[in-house]
PDB file of N, CA and C in Angstrom:
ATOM      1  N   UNK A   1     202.933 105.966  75.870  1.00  0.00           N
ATOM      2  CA  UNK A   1     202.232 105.844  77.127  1.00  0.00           C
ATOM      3  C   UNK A   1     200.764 105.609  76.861  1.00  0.00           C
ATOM      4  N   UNK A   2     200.040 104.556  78.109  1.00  0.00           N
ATOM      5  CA  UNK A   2     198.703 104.554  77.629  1.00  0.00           C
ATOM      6  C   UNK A   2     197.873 105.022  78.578  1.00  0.00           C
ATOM      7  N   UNK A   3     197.006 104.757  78.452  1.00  0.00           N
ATOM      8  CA  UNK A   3     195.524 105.409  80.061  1.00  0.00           C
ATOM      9  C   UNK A   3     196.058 104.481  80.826  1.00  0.00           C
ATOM     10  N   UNK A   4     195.568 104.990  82.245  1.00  0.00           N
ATOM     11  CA  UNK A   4     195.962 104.239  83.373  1.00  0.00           C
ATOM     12  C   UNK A   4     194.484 103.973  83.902  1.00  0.00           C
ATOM     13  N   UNK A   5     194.506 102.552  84.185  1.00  0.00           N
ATOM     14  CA  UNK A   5     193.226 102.179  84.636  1.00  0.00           C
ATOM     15  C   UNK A   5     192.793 102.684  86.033  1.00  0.00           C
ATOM     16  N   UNK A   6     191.885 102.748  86.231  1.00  0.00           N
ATOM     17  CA  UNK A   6     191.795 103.233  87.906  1.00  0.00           C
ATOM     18  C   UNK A   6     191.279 102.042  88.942  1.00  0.00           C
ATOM     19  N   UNK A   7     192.135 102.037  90.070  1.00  0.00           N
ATOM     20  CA  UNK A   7     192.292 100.956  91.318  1.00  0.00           C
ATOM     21  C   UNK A   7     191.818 101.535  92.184  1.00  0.00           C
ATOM     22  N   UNK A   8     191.368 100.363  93.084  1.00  0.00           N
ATOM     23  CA  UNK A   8     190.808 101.173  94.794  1.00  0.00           C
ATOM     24  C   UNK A   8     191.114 101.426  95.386  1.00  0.00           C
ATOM     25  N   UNK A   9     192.220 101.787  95.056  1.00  0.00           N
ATOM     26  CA  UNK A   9     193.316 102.802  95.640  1.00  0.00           C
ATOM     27  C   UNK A   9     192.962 104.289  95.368  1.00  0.00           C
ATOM     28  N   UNK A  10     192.950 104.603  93.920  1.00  0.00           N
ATOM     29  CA  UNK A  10     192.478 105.873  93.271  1.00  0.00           C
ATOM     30  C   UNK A  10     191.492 106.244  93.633  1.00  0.00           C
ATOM     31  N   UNK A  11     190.572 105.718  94.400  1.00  0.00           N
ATOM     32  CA  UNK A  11     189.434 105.859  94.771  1.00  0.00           C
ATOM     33  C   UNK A  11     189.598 107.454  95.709  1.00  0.00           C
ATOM     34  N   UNK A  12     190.413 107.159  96.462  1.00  0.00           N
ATOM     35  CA  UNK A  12     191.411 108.118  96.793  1.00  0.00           C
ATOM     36  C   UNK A  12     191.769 109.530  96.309  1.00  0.00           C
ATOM     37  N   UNK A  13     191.680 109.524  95.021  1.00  0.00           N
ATOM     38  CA  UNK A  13     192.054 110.109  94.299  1.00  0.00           C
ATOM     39  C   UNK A  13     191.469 111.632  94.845  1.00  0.00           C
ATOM     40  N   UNK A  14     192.220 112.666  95.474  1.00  0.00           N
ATOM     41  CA  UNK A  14     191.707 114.069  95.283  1.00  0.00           C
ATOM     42  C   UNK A  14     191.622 115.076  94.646  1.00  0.00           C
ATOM     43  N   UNK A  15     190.527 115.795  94.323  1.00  0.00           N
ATOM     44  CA  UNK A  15     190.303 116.956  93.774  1.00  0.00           C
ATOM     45  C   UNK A  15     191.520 118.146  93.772  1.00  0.00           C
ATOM     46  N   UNK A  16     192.194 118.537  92.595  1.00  0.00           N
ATOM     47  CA  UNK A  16     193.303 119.570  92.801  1.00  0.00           C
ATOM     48  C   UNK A  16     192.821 119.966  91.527  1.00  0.00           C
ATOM     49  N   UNK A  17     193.590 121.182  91.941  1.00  0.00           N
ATOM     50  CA  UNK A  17     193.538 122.242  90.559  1.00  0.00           C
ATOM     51  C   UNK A  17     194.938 122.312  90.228  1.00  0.00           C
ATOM     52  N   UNK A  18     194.964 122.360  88.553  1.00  0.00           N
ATOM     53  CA  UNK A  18     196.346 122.195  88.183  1.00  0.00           C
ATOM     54  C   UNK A  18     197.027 123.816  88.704  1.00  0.00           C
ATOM     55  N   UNK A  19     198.244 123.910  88.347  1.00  0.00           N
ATOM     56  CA  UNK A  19     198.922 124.953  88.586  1.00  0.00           C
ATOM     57  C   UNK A  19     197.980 126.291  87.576  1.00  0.00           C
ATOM     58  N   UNK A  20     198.043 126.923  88.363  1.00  0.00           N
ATOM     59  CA  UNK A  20     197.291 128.039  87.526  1.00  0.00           C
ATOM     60  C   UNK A  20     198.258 129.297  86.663  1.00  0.00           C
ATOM     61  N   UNK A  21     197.848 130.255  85.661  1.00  0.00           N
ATOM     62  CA  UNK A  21     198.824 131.089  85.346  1.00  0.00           C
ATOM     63  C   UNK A  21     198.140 132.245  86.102  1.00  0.00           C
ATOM     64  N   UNK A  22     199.014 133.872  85.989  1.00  0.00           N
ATOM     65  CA  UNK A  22     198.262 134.978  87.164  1.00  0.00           C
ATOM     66  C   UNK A  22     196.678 135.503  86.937  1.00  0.00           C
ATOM     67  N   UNK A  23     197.015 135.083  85.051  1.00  0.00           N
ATOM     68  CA  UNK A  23     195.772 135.840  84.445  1.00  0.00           C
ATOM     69  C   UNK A  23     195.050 134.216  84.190  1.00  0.00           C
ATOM     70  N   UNK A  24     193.407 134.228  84.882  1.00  0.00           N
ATOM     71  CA  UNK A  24     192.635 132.998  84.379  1.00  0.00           C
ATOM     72  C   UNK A  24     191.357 133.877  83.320  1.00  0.00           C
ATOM     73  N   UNK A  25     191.100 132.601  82.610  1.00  0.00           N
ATOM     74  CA  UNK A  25     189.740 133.155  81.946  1.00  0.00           C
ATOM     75  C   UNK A  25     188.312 132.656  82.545  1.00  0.00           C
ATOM     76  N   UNK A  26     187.728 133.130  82.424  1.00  0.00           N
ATOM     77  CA  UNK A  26     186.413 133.198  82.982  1.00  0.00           C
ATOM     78  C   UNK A  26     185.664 131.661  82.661  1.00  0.00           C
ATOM     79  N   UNK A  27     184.942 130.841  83.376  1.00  0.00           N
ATOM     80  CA  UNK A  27     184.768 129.644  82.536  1.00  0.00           C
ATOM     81  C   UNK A  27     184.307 129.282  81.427  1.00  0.00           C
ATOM     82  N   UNK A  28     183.036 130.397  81.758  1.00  0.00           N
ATOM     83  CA  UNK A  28     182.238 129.981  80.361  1.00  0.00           C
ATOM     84  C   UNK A  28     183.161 129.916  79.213  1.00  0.00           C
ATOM     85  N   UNK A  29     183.772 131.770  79.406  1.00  0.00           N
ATOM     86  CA  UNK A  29     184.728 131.843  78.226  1.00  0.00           C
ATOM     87  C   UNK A  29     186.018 130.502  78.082  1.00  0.00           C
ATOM     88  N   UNK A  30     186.399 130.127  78.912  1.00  0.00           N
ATOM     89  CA  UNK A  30     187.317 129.506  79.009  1.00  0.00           C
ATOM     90  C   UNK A  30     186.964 127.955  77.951  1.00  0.00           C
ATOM     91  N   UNK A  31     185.475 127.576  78.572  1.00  0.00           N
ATOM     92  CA  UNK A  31     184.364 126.362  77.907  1.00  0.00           C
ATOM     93  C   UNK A  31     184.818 127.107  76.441  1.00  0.00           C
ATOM     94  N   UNK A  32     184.215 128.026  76.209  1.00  0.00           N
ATOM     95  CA  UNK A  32     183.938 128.121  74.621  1.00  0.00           C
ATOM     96  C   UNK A  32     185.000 128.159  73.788  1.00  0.00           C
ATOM     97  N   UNK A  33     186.633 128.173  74.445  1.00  0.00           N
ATOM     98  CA  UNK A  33     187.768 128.215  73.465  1.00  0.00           C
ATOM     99  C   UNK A  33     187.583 126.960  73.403  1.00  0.00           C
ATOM    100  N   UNK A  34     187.724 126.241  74.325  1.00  0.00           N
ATOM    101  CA  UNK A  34     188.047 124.569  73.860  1.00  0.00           C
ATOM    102  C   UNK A  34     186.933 124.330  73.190  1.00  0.00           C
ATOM    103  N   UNK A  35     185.452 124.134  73.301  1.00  0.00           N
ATOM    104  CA  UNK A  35     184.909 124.187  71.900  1.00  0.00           C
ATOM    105  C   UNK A  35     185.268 124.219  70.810  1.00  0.00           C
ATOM    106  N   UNK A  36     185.592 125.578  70.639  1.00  0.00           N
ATOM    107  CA  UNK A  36     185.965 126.079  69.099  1.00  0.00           C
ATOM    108  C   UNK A  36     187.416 125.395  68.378  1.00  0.00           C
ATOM    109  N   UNK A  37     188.251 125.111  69.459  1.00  0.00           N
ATOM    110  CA  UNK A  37     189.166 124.300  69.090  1.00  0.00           C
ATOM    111  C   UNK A  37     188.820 123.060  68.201  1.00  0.00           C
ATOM    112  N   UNK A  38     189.856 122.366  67.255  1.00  0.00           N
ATOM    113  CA  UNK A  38     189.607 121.410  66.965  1.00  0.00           C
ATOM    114  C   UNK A  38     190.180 120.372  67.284  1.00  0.00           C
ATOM    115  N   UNK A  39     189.771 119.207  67.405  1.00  0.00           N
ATOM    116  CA  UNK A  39     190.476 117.853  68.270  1.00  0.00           C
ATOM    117  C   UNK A  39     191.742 117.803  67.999  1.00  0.00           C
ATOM    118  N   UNK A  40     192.539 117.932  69.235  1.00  0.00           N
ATOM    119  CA  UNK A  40     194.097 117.736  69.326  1.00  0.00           C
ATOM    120  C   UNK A  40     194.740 118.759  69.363  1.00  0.00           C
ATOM    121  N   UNK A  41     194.139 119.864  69.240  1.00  0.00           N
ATOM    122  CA  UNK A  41     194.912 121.234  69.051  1.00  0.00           C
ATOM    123  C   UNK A  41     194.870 122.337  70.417  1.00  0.00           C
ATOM    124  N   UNK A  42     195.536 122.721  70.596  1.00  0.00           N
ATOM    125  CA  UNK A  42     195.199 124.027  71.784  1.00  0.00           C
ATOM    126  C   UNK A  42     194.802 125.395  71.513  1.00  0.00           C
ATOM    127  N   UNK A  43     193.856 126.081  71.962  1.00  0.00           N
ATOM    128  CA  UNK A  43     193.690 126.747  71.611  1.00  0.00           C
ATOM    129  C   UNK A  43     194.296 128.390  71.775  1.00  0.00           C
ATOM    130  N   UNK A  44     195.390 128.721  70.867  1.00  0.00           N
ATOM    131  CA  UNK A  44     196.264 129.844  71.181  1.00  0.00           C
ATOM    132  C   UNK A  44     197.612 129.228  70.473  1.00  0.00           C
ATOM    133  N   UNK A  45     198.601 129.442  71.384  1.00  0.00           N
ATOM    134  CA  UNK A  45     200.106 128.951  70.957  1.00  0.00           C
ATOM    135  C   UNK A  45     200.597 128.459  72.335  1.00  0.00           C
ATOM    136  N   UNK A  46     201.439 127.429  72.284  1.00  0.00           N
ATOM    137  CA  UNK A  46     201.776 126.835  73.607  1.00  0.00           C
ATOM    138  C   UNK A  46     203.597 127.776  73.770  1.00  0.00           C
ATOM    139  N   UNK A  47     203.439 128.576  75.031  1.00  0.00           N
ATOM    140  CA  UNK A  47     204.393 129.174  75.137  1.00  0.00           C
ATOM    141  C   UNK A  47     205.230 128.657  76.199  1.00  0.00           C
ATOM    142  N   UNK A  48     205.004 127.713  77.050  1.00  0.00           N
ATOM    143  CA  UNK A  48     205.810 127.177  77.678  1.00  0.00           C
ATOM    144  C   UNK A  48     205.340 125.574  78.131  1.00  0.00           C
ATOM    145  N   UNK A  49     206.200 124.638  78.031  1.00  0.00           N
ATOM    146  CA  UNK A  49     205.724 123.217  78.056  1.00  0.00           C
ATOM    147  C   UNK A  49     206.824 122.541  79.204  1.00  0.00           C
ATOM    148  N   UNK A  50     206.459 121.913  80.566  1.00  0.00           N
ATOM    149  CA  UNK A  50     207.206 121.724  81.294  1.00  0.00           C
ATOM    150  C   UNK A  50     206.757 120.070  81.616  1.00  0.00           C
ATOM    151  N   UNK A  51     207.413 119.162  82.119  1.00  0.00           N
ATOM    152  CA  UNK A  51     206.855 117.845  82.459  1.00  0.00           C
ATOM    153  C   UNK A  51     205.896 117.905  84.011  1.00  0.00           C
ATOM    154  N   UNK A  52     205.145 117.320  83.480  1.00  0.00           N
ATOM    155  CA  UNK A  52     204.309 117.011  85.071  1.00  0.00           C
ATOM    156  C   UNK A  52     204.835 115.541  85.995  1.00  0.00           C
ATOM    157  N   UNK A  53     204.654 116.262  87.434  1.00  0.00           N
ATOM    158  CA  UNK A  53     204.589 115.406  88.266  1.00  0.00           C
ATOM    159  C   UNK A  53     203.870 113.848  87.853  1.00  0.00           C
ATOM    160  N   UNK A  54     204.559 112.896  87.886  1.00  0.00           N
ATOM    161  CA  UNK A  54     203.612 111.214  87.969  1.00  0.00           C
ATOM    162  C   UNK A  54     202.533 111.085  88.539  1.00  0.00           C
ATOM    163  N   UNK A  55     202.077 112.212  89.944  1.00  0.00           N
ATOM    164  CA  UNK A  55     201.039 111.549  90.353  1.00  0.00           C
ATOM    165  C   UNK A  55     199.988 112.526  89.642  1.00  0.00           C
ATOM    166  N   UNK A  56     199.706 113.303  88.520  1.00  0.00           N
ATOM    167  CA  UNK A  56     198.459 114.189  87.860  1.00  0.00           C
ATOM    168  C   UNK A  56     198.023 113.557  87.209  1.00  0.00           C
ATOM    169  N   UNK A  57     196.979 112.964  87.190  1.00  0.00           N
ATOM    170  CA  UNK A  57     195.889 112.363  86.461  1.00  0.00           C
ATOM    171  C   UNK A  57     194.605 113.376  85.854  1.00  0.00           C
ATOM    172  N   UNK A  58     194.332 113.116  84.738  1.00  0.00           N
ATOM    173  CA  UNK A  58     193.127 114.389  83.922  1.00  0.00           C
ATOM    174  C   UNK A  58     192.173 112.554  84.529  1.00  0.00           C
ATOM    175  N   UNK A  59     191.104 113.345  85.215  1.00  0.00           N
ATOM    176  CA  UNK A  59     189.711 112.202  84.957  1.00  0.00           C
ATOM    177  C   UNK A  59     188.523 112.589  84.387  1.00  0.00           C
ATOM    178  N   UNK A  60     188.054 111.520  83.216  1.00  0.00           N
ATOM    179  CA  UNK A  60     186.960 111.499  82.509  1.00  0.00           C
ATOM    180  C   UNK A  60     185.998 110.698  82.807  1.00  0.00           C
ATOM    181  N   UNK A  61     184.833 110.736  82.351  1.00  0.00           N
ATOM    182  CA  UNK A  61     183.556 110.326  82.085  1.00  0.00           C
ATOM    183  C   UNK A  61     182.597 110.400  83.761  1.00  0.00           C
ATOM    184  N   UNK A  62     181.969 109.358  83.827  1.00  0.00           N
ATOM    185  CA  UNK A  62     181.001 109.425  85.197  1.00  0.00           C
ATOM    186  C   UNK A  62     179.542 110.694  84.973  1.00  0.00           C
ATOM    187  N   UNK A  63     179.660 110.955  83.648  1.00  0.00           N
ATOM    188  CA  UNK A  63     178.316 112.047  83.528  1.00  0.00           C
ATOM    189  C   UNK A  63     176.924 111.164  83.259  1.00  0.00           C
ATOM    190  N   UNK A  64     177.408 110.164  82.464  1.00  0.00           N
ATOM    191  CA  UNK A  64     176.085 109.166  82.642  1.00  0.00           C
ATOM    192  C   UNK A  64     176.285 107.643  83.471  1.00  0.00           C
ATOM    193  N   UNK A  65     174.744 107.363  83.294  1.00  0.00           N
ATOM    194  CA  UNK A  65     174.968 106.081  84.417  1.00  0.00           C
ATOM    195  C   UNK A  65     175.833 105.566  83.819  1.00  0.00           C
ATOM    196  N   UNK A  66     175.751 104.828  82.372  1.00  0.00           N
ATOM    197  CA  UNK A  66     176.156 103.621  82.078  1.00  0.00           C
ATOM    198  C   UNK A  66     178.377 104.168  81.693  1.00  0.00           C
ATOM    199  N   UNK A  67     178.566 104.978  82.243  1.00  0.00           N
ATOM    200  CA  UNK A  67     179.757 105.672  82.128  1.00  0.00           C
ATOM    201  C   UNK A  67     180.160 105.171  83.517  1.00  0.00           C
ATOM    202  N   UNK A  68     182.020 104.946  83.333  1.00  0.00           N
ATOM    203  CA  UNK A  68     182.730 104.996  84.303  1.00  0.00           C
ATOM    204  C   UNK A  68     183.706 106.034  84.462  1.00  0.00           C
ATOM    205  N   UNK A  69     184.546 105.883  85.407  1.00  0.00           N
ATOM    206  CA  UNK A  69     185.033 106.956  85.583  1.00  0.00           C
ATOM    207  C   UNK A  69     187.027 106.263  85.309  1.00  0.00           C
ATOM    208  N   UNK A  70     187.421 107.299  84.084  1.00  0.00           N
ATOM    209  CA  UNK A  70     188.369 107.032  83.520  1.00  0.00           C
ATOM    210  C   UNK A  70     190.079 107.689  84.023  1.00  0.00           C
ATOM    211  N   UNK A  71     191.087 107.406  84.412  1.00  0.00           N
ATOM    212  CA  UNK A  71     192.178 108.296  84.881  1.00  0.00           C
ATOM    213  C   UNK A  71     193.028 107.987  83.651  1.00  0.00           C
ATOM    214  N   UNK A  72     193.545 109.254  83.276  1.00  0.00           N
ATOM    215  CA  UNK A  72     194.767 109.501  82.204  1.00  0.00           C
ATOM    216  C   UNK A  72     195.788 110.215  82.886  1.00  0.00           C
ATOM    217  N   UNK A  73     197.333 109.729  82.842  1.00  0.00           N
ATOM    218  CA  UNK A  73     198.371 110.567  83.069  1.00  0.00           C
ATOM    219  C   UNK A  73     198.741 111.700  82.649  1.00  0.00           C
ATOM    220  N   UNK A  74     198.457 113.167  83.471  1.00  0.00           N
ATOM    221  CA  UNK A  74     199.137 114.151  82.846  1.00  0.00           C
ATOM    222  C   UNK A  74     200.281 114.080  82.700  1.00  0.00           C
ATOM    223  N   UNK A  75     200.978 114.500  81.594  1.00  0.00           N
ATOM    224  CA  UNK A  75     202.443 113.801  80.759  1.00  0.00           C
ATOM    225  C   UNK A  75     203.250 115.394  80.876  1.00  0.00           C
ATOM    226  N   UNK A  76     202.243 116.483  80.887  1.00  0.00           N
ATOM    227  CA  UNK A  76     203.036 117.712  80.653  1.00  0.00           C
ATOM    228  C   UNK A  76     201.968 118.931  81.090  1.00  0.00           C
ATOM    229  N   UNK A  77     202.923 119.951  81.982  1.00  0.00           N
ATOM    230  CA  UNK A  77     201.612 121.098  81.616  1.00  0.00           C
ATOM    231  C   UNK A  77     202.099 122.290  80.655  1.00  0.00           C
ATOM    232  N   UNK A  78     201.524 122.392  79.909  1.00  0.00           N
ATOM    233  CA  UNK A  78     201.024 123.528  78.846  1.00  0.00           C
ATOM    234  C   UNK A  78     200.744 124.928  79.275  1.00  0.00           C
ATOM    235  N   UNK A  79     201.807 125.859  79.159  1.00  0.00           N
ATOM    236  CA  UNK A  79     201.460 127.653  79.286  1.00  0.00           C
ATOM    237  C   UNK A  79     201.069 127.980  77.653  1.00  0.00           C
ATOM    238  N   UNK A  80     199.478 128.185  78.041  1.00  0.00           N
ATOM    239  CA  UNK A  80     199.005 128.375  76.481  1.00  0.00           C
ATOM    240  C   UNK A  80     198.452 130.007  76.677  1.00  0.00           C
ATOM    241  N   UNK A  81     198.781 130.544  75.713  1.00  0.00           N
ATOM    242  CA  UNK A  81     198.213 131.612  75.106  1.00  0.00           C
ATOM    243  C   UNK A  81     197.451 131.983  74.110  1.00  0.00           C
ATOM    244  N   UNK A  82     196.202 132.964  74.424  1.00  0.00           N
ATOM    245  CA  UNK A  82     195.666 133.031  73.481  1.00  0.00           C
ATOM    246  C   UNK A  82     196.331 134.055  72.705  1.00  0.00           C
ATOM    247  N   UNK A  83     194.934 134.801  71.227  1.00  0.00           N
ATOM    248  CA  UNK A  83     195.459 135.701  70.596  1.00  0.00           C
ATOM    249  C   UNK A  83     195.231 137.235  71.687  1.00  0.00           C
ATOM    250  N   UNK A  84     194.372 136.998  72.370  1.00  0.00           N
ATOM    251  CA  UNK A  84     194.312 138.172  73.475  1.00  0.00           C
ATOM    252  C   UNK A  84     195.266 138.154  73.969  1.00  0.00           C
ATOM    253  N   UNK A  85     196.068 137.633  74.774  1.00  0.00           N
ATOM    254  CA  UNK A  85     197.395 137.506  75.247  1.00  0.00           C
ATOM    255  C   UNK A  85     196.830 136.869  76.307  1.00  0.00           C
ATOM    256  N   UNK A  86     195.652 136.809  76.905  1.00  0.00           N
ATOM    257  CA  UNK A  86     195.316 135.467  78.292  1.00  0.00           C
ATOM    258  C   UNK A  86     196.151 134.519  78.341  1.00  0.00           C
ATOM    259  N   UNK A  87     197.001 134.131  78.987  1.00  0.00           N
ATOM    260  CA  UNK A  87     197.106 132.539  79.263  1.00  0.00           C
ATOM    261  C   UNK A  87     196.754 132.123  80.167  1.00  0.00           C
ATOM    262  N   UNK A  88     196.669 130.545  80.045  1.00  0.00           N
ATOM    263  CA  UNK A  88     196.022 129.583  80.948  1.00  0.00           C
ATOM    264  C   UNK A  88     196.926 128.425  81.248  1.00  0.00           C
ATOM    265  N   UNK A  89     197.033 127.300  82.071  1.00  0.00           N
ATOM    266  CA  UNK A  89     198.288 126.564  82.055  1.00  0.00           C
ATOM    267  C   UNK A  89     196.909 125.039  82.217  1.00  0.00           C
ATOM    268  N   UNK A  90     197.277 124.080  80.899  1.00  0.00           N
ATOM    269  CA  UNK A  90     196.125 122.915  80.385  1.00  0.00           C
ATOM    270  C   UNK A  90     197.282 121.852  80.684  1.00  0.00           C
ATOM    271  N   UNK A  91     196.716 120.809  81.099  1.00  0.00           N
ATOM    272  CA  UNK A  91     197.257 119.346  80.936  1.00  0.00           C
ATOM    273  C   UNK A  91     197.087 118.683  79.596  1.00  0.00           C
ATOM    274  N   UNK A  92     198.604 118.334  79.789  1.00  0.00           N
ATOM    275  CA  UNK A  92     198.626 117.122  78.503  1.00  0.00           C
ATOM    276  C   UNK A  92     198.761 115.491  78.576  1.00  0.00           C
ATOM    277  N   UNK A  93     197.691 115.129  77.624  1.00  0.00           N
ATOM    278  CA  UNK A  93     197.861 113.818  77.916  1.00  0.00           C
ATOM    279  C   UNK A  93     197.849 113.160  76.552  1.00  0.00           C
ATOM    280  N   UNK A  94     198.571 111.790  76.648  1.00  0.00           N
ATOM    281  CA  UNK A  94     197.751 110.706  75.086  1.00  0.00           C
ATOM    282  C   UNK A  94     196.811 110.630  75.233  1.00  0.00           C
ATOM    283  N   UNK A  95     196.540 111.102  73.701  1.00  0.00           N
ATOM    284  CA  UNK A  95     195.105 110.813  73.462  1.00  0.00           C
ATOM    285  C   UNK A  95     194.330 109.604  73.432  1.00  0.00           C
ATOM    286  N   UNK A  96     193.121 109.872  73.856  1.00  0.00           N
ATOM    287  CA  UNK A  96     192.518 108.740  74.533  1.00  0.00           C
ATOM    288  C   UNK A  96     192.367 107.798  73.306  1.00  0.00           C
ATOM    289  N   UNK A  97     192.117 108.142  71.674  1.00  0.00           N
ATOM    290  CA  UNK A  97     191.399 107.759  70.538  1.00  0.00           C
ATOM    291  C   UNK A  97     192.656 107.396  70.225  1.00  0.00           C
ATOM    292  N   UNK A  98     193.851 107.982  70.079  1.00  0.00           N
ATOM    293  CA  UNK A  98     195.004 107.959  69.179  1.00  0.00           C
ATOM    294  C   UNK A  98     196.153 107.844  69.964  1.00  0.00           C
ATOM    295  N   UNK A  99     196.520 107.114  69.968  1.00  0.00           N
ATOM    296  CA  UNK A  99     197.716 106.790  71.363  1.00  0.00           C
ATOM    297  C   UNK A  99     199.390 107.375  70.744  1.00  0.00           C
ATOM    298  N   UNK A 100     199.069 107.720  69.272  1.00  0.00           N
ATOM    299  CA  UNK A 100     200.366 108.170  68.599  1.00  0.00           C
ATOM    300  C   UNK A 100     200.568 109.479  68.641  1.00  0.00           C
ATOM    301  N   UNK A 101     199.314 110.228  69.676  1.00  0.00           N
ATOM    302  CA  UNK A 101     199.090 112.020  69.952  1.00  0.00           C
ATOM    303  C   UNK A 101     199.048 112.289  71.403  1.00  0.00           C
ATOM    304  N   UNK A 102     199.589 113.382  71.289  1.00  0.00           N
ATOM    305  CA  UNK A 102     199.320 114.106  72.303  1.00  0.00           C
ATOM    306  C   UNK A 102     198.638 115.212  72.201  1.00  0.00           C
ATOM    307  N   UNK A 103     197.256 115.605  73.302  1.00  0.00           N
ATOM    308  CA  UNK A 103     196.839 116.245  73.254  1.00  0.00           C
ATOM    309  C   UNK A 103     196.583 116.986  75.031  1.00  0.00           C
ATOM    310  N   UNK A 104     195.458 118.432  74.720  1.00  0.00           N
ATOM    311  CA  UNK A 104     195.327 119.258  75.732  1.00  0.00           C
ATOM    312  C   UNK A 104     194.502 118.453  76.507  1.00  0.00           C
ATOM    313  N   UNK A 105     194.196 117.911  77.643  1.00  0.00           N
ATOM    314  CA  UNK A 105     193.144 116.926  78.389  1.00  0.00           C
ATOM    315  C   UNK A 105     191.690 117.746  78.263  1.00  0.00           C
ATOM    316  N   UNK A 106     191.526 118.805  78.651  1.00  0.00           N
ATOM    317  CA  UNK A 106     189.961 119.638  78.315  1.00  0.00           C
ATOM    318  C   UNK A 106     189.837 119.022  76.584  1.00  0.00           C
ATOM    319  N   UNK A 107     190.010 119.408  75.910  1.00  0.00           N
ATOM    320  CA  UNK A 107     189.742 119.083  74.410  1.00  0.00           C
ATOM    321  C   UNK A 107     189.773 117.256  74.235  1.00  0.00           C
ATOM    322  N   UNK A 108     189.948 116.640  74.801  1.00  0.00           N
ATOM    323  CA  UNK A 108     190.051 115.065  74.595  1.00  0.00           C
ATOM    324  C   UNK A 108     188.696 114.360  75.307  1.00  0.00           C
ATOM    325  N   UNK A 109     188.778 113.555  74.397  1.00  0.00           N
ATOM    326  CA  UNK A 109     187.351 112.484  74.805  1.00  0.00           C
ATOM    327  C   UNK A 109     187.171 111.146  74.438  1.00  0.00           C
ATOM    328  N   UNK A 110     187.011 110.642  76.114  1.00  0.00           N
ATOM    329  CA  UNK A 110     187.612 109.161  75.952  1.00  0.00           C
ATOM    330  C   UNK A 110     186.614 108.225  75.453  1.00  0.00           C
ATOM    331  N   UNK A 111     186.468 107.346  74.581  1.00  0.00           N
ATOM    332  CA  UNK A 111     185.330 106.582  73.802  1.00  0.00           C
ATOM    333  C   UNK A 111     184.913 105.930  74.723  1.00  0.00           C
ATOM    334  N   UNK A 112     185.614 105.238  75.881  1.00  0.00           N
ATOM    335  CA  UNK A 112     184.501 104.738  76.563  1.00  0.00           C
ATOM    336  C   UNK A 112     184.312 105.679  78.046  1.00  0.00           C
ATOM    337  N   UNK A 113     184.706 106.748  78.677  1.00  0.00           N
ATOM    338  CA  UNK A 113     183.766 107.453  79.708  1.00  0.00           C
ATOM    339  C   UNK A 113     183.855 108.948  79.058  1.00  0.00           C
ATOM    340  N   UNK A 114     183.402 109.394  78.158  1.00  0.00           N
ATOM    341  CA  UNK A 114     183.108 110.220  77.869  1.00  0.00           C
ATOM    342  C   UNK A 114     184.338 111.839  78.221  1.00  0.00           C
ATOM    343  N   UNK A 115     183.636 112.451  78.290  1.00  0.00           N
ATOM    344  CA  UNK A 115     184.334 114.378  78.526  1.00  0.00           C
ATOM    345  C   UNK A 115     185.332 114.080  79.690  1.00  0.00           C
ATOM    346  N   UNK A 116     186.287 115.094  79.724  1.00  0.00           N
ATOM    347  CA  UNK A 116     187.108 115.303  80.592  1.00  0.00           C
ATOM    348  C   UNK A 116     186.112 115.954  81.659  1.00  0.00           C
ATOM    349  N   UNK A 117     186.787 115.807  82.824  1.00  0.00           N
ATOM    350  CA  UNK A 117     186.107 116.501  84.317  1.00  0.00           C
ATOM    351  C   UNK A 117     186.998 117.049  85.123  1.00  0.00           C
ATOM    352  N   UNK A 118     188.123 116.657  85.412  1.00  0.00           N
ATOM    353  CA  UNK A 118     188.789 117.851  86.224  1.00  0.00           C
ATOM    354  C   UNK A 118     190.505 117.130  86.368  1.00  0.00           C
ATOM    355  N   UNK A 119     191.146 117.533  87.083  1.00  0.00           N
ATOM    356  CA  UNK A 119     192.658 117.026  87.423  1.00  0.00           C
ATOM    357  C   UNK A 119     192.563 116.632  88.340  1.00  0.00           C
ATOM    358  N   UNK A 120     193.385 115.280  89.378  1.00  0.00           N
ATOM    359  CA  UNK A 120     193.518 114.711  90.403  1.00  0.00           C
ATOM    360  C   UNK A 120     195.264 114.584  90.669  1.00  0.00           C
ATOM    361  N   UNK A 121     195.013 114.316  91.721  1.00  0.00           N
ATOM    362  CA  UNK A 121     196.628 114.315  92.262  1.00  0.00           C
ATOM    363  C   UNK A 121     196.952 113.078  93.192  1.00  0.00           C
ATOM    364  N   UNK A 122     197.703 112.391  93.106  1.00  0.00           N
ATOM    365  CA  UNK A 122     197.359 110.883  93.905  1.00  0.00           C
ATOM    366  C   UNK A 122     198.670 111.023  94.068  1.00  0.00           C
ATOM    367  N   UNK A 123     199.580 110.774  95.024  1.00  0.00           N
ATOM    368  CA  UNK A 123     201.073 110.976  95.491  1.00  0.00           C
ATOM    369  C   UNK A 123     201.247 109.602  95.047  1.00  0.00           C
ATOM    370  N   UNK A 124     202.855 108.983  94.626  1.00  0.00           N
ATOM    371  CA  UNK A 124     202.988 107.899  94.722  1.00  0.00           C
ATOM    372  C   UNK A 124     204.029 107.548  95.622  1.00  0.00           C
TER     373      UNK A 124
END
């Protein structure tokens, strides 16, 4: 599977939050695991992996001018755990660099619009 370009249709595209687990982490903290992570990896152990809906898109870049704004198919969501026992539930997508991986969408970064920014939901 590859990125899905975005149409003016997607324009459309609304703000959702993926499915959440009961226990969330705090953001900052939440920011600093994926940090510390290293590219492609999740941070914890993935304890439950289910397919996502067609219409979840992870969207990137739009932080600078000369940036557009990028839609990737969430392919799967991820019940990840840390070593605290927190879990969190992350989207998975191909990677934007390596189309032969799959990775967590927070930890991925697309060469041409930059950082991940949030999940969208577009019905089809």
């Amino acid at each position: 599977m590859s990125n899905v370009e975005p149409t003016q249709d997607e324009t459309e595209l609304t703000e959702a939050e993926a499915p959440v687990a009961e226990e969330e982490a705090e953001p900052a903290e939440e920011e600093a695991e994926w940090a510390e992570a290293e590219a492609g990896t999740v941070p914890g152990k993935i304890v439950e992996l289910v397919p996502a809906d067609p219409g979840w898109r992870a969207v990137f870049g739009g932080q600078e001018e000369w940036q557009e704004t990028e839609l990737f198919r969430v392919i799967a969501w991820a019940l990840v755990e840390d070593d605290d026992g927190d879990r969190q539930v992350v989207g998975m997508i191909v990677d934007p660099v390596s189309s032969s991986s799959i990775v967590p969408a927070p930890n991925a970064v697309s060469p041409t619009s930059g950082e991940f920014l949030r999940y969208g939901y577009k019905p089809s």
